[in-house]
PDB file of N, CA and C in Angstrom:
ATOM      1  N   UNK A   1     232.050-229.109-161.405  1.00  0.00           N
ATOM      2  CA  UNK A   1     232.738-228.233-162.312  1.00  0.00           C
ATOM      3  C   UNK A   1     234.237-228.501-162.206  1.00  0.00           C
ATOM      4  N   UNK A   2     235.050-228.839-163.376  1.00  0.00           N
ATOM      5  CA  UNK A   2     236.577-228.861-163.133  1.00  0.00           C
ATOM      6  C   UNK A   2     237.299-227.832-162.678  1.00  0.00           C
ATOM      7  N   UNK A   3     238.277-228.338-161.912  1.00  0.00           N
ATOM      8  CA  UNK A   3     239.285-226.906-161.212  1.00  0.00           C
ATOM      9  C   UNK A   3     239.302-226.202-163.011  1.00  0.00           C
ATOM     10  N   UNK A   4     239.274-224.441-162.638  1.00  0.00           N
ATOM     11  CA  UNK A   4     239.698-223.535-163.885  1.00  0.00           C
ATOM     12  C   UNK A   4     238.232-223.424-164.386  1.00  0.00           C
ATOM     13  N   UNK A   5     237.788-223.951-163.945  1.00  0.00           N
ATOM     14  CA  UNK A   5     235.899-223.444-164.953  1.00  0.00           C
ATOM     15  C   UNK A   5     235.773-222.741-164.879  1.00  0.00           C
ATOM     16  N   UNK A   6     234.700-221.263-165.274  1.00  0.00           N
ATOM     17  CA  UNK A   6     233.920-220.243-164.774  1.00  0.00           C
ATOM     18  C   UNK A   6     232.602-220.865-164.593  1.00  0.00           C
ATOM     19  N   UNK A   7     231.523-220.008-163.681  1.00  0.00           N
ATOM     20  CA  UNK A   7     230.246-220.448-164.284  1.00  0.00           C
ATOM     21  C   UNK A   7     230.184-219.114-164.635  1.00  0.00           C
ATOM     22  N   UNK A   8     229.063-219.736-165.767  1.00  0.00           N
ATOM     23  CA  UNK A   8     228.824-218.711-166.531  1.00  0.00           C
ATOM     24  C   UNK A   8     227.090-218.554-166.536  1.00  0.00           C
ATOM     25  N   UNK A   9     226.902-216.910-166.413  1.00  0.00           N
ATOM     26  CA  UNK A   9     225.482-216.473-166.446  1.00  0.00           C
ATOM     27  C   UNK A   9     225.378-215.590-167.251  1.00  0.00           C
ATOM     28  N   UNK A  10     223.959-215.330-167.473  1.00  0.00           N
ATOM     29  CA  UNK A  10     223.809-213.964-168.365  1.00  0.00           C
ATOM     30  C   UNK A  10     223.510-212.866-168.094  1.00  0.00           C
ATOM     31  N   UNK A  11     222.812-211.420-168.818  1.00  0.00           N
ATOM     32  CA  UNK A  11     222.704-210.355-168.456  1.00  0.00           C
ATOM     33  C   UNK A  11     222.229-209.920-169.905  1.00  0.00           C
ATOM     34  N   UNK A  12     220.883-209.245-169.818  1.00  0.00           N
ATOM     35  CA  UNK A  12     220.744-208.472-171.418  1.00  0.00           C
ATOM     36  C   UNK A  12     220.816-207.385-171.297  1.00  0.00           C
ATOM     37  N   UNK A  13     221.149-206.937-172.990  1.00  0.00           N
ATOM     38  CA  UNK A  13     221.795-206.098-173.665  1.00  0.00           C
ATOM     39  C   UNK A  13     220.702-205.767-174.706  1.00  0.00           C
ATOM     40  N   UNK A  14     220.672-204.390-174.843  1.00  0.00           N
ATOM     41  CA  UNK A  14     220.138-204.059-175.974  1.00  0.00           C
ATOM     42  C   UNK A  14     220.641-202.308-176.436  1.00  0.00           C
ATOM     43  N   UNK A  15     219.954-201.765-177.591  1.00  0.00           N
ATOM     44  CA  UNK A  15     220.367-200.063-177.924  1.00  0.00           C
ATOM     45  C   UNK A  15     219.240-199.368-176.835  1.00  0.00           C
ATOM     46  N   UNK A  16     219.344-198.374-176.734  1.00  0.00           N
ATOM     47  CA  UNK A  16     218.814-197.222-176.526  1.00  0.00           C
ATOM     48  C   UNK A  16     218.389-196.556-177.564  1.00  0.00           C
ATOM     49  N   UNK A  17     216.734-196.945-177.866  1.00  0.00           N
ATOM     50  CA  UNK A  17     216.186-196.166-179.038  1.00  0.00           C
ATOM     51  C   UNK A  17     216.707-194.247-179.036  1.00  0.00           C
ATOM     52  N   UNK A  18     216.163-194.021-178.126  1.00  0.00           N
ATOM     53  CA  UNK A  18     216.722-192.543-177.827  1.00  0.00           C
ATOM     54  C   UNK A  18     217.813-192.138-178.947  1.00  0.00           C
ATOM     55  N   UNK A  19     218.702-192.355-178.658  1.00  0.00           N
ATOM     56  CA  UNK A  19     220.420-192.471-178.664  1.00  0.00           C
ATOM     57  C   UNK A  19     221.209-193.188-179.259  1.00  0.00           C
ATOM     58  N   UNK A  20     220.890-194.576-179.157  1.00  0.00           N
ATOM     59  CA  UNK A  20     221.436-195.599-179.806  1.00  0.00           C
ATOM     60  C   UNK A  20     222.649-196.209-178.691  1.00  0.00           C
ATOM     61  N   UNK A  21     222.423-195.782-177.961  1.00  0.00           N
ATOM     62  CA  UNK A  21     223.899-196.506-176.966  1.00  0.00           C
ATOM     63  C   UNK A  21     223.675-197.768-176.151  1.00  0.00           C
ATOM     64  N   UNK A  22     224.343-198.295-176.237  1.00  0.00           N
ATOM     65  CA  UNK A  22     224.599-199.630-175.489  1.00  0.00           C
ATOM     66  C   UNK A  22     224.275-199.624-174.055  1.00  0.00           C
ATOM     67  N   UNK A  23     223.282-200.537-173.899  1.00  0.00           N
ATOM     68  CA  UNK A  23     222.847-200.337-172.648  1.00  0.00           C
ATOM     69  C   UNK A  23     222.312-201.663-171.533  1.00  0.00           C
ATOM     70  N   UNK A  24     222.539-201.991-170.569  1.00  0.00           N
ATOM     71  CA  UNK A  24     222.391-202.910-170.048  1.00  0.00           C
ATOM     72  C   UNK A  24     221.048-202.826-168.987  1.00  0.00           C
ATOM     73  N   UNK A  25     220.340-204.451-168.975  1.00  0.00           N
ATOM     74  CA  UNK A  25     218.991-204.794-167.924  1.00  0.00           C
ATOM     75  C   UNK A  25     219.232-204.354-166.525  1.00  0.00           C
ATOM     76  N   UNK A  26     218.826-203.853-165.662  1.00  0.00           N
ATOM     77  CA  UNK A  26     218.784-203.781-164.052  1.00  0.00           C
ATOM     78  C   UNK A  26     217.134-203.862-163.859  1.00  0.00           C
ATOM     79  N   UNK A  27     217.122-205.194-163.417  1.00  0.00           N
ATOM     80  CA  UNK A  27     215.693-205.509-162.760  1.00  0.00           C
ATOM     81  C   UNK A  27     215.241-204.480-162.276  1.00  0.00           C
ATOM     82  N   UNK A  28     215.753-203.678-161.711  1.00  0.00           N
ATOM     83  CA  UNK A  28     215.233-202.803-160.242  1.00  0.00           C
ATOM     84  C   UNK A  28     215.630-201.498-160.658  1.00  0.00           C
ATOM     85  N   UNK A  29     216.453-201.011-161.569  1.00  0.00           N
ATOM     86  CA  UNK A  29     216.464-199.485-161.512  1.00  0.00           C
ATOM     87  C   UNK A  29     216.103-199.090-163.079  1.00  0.00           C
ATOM     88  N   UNK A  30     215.806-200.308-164.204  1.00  0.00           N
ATOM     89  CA  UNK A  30     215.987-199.965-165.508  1.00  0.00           C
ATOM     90  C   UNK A  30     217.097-200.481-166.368  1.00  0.00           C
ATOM     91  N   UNK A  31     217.619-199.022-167.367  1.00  0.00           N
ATOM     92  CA  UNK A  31     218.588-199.469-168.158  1.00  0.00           C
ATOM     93  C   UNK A  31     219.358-198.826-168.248  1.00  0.00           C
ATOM     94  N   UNK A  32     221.303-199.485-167.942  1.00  0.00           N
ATOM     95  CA  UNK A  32     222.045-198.916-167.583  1.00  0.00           C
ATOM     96  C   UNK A  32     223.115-198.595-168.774  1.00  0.00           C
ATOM     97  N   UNK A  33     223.927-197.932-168.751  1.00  0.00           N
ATOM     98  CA  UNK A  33     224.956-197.786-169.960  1.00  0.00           C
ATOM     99  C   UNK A  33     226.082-198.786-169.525  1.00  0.00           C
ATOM    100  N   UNK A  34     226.551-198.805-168.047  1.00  0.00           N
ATOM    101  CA  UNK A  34     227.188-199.467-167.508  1.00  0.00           C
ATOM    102  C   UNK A  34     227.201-201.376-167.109  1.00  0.00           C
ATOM    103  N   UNK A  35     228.004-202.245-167.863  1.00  0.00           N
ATOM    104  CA  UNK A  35     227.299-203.458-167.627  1.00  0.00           C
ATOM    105  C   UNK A  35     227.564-204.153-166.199  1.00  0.00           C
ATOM    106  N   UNK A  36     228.775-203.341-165.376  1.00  0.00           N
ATOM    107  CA  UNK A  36     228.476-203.369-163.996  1.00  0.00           C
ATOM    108  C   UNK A  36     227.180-203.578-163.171  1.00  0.00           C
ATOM    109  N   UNK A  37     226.454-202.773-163.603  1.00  0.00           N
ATOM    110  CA  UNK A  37     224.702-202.542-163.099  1.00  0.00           C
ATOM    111  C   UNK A  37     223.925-203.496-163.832  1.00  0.00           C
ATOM    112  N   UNK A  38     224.237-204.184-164.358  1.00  0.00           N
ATOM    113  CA  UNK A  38     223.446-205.277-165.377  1.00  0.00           C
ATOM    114  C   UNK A  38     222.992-206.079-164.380  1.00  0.00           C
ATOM    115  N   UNK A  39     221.802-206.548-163.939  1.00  0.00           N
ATOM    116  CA  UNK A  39     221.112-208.083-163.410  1.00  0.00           C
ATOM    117  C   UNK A  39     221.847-209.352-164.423  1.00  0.00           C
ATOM    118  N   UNK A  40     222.514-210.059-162.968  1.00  0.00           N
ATOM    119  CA  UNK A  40     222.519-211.403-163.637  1.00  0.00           C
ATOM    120  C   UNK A  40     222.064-212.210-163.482  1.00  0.00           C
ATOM    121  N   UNK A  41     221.844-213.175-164.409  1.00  0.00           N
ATOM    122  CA  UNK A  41     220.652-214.369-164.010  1.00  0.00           C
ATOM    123  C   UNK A  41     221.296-215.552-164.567  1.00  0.00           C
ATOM    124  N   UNK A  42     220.435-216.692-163.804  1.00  0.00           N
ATOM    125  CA  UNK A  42     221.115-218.333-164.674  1.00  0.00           C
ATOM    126  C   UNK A  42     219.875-219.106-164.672  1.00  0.00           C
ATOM    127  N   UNK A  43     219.940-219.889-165.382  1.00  0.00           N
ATOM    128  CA  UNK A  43     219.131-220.482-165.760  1.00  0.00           C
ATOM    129  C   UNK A  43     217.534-219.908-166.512  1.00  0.00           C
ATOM    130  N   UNK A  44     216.029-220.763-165.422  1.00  0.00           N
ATOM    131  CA  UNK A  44     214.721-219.786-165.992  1.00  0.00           C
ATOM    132  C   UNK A  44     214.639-218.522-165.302  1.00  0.00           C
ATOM    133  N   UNK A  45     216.206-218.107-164.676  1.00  0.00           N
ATOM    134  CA  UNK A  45     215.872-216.943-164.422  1.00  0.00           C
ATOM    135  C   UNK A  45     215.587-215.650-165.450  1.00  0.00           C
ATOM    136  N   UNK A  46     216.455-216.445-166.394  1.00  0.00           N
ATOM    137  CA  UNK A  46     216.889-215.511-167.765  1.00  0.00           C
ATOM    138  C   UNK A  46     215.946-215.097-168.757  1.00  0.00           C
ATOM    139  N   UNK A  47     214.583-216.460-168.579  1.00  0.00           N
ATOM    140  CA  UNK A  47     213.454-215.808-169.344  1.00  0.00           C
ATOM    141  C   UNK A  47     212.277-214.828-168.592  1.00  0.00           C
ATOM    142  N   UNK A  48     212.407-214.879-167.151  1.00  0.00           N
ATOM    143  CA  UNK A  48     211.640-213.682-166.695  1.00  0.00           C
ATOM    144  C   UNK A  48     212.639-212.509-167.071  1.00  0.00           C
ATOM    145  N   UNK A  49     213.328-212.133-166.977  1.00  0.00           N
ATOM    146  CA  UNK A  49     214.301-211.491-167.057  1.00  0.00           C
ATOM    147  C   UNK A  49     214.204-210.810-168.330  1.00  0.00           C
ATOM    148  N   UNK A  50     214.411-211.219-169.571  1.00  0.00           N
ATOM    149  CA  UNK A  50     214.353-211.101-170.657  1.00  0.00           C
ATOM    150  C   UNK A  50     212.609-210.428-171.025  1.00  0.00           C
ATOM    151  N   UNK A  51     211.913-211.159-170.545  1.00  0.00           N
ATOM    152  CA  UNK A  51     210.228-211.001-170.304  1.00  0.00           C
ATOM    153  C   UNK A  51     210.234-209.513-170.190  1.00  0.00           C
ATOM    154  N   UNK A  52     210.772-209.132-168.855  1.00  0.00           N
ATOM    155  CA  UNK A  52     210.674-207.587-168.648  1.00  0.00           C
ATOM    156  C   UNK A  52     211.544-206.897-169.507  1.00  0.00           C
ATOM    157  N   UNK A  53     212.270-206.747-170.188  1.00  0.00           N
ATOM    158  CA  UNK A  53     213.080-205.874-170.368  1.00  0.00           C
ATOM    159  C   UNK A  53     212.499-205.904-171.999  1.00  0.00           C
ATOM    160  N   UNK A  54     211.549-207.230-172.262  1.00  0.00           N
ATOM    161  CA  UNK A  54     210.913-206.751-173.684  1.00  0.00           C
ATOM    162  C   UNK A  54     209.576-205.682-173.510  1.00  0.00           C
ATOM    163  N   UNK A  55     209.148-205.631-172.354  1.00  0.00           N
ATOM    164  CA  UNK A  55     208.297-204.725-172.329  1.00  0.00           C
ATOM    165  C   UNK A  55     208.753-203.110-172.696  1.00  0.00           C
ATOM    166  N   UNK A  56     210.264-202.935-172.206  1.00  0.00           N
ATOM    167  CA  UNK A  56     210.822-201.798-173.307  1.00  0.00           C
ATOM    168  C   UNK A  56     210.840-201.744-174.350  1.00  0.00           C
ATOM    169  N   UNK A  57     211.278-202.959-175.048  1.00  0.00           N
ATOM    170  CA  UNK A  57     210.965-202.849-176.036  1.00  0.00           C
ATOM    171  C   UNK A  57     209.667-202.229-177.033  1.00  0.00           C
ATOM    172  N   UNK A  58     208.813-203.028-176.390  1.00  0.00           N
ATOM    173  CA  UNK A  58     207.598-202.648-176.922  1.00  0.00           C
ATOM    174  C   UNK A  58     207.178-201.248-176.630  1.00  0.00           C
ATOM    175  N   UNK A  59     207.445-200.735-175.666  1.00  0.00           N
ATOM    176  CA  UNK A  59     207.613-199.503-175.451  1.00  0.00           C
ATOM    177  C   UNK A  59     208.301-198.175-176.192  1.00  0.00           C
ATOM    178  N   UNK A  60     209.375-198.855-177.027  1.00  0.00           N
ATOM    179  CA  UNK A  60     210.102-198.404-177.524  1.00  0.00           C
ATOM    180  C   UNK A  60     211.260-197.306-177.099  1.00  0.00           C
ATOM    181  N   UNK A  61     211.915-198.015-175.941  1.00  0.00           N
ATOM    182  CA  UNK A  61     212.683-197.421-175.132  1.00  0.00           C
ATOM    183  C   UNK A  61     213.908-197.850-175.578  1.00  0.00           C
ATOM    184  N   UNK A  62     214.089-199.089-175.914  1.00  0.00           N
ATOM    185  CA  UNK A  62     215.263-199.970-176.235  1.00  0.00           C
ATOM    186  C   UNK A  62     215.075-201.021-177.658  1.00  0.00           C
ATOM    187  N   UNK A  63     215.878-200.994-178.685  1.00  0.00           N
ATOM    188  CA  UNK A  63     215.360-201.645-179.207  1.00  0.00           C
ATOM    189  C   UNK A  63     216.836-203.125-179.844  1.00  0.00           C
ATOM    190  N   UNK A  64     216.150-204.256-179.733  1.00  0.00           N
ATOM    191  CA  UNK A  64     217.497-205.331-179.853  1.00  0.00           C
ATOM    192  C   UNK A  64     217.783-206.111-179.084  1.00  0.00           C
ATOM    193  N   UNK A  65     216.487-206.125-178.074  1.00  0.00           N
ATOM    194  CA  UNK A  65     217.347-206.438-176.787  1.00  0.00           C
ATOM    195  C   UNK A  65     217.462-208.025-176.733  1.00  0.00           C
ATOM    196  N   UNK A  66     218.543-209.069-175.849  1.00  0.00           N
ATOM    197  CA  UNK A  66     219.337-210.273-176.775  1.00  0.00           C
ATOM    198  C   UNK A  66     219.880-210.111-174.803  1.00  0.00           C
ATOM    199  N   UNK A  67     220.194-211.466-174.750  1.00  0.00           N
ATOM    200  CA  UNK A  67     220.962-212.206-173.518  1.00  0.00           C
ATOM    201  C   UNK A  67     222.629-212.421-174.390  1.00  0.00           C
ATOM    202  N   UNK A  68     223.325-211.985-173.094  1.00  0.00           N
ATOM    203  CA  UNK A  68     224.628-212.271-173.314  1.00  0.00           C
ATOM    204  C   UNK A  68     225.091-213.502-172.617  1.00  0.00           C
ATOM    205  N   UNK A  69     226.087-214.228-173.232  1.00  0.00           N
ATOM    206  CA  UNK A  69     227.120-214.543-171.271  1.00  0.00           C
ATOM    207  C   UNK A  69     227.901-213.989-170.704  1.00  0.00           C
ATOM    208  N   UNK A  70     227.918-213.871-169.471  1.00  0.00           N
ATOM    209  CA  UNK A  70     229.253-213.528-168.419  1.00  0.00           C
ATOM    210  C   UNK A  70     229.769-214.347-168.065  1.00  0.00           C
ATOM    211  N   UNK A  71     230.802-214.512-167.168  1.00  0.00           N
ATOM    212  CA  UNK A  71     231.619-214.662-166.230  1.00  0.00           C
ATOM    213  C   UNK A  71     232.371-213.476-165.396  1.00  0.00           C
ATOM    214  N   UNK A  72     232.550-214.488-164.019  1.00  0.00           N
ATOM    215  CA  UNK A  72     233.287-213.635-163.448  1.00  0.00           C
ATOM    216  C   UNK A  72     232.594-212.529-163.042  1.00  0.00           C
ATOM    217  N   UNK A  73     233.241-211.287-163.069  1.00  0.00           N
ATOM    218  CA  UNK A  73     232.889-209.792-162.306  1.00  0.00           C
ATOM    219  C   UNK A  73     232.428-209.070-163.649  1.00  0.00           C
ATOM    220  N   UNK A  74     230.889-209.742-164.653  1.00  0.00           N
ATOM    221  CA  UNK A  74     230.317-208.819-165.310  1.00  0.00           C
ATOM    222  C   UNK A  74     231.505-208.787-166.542  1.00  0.00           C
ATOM    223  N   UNK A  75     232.051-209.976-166.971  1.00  0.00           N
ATOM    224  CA  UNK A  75     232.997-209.813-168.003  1.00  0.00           C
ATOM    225  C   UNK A  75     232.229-210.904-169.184  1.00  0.00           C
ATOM    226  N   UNK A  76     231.932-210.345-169.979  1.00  0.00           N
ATOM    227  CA  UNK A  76     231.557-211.000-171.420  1.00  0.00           C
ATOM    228  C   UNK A  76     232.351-211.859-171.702  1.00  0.00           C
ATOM    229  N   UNK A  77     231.568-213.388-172.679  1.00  0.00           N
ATOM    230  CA  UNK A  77     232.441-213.964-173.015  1.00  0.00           C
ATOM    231  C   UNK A  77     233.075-214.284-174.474  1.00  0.00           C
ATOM    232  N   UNK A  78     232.517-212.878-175.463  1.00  0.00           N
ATOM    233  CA  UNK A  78     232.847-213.416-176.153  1.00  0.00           C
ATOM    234  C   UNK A  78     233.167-211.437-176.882  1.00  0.00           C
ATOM    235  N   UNK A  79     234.131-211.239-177.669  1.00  0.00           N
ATOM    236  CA  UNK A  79     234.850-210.883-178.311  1.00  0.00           C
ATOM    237  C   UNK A  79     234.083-209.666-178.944  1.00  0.00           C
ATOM    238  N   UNK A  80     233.048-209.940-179.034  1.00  0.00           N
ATOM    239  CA  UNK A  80     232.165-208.290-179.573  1.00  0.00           C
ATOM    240  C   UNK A  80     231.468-207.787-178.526  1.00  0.00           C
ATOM    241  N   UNK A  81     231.068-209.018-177.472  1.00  0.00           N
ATOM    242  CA  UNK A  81     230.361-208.238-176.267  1.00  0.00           C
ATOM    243  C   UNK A  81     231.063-207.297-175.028  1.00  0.00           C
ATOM    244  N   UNK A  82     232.484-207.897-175.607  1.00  0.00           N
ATOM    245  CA  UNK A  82     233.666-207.196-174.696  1.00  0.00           C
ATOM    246  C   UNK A  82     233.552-206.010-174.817  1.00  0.00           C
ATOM    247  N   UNK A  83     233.987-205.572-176.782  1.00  0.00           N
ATOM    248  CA  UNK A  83     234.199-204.548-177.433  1.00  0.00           C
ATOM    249  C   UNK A  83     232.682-204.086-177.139  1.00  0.00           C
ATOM    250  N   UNK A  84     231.669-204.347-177.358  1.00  0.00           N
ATOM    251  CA  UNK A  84     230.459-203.397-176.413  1.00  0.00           C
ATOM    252  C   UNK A  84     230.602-202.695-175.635  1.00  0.00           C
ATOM    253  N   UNK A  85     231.373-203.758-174.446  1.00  0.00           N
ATOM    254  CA  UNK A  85     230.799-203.006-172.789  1.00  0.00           C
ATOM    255  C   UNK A  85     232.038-202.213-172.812  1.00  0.00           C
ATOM    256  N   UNK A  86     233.211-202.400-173.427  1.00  0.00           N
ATOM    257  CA  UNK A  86     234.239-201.751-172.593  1.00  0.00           C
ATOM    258  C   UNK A  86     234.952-200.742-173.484  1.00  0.00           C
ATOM    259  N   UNK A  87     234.260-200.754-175.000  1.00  0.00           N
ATOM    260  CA  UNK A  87     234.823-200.141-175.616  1.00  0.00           C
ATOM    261  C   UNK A  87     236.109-200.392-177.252  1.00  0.00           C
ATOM    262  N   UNK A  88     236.536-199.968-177.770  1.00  0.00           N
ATOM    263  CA  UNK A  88     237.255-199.801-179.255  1.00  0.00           C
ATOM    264  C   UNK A  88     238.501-201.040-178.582  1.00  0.00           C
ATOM    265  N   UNK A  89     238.908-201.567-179.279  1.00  0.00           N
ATOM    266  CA  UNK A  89     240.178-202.336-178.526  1.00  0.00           C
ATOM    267  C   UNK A  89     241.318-202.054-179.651  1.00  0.00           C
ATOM    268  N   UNK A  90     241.513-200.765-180.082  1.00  0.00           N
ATOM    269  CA  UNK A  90     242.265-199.992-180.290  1.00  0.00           C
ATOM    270  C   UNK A  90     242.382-198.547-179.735  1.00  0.00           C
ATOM    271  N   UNK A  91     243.821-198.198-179.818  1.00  0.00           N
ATOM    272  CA  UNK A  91     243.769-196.635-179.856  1.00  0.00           C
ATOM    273  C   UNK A  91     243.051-195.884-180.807  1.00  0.00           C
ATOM    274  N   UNK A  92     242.154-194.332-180.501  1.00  0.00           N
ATOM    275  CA  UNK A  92     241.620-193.945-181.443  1.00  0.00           C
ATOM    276  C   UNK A  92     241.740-192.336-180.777  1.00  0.00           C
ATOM    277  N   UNK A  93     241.307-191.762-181.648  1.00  0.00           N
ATOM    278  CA  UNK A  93     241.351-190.416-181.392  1.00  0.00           C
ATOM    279  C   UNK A  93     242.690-189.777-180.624  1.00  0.00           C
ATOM    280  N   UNK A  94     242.528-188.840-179.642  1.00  0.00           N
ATOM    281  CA  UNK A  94     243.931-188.437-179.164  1.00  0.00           C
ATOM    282  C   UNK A  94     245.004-189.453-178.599  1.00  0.00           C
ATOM    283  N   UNK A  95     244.234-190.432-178.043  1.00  0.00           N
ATOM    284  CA  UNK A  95     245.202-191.538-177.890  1.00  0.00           C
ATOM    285  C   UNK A  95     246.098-192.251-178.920  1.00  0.00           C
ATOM    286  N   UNK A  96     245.543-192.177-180.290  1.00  0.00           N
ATOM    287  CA  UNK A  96     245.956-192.879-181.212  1.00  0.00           C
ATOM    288  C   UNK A  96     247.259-191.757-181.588  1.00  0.00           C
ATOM    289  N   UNK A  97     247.243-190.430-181.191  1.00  0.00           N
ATOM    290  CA  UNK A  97     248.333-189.865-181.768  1.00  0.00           C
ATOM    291  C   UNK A  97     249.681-189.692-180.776  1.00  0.00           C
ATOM    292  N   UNK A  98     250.752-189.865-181.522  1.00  0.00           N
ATOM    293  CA  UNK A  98     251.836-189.764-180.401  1.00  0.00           C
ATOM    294  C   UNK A  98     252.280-188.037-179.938  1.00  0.00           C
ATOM    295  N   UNK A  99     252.369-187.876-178.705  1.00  0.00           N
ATOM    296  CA  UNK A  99     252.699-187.045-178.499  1.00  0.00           C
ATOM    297  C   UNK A  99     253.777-186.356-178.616  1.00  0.00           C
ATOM    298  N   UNK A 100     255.154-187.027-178.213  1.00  0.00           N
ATOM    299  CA  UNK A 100     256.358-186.772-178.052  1.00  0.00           C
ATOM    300  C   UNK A 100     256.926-187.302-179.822  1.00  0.00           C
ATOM    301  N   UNK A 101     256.581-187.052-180.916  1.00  0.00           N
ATOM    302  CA  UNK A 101     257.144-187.299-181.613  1.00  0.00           C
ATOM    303  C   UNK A 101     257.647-186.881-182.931  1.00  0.00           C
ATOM    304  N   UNK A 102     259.247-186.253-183.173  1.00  0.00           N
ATOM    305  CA  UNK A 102     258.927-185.008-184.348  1.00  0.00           C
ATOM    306  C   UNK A 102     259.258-185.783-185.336  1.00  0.00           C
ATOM    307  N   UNK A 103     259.192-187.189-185.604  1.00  0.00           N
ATOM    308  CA  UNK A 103     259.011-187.667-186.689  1.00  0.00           C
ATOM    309  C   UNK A 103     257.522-187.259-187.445  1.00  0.00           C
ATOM    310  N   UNK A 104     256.574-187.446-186.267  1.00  0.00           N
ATOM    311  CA  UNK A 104     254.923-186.928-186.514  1.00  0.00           C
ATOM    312  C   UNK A 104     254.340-186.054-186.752  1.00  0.00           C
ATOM    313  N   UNK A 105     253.836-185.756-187.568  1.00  0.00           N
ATOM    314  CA  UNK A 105     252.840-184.093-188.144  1.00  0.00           C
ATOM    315  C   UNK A 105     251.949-184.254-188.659  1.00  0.00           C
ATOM    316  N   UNK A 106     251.070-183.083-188.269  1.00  0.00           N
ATOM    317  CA  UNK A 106     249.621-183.113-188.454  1.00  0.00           C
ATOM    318  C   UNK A 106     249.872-182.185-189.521  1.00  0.00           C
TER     319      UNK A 106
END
């Protein structure tokens, strides 16, 4: 691997029929909201992996469920899976309004 590479592994993702929320694979405890708790895998680890977590599916616990990539410490690599795990990559709601400002009115 060249100096500066990542390796990169995966981790699936799917909704929460329930709810609809974004939710990540853990071999061992289920399905997490958090992609911290996500199982990662490389290689044919990824199709056992995937294997189980369609049995939710079919279950109808989760529905969508799809392999991502990571790197690093559980960090997505690509630009919507970010905005998944971590959230709006804007200000919104009370954050979006300024506090200190009497140019501003509601």
């Amino acid at each position: 691997m060249a100096d500066g590479d990542q390796e990169i592994y995966r981790v699936v993702t799917a909704n929460r029929l329930r709810d609809g929320a974004i939710v990540y694979f853990n071999r061992d405890s289920g399905w997490s909201e958090a992609i911290r708790d996500a199982t990662v895998a490389a290689g044919d680890e990824i199709d056992a992996l995937v294997a189980l977590a369609e049995r939710d599916v079919s279950n109808n616990v989760v529905v969508g469920a799809y392999t991502i990539e990571i790197a690093g410490d559980h960090q997505p690599l690509s630009a919507r899976e970010r905005i998944r795990a971590h959230g709006p990559s804007i200000r919104f709601g009370d954050d979006a309004v300024p506090v200190n400002n009497s140019d501003f009115e509601i």
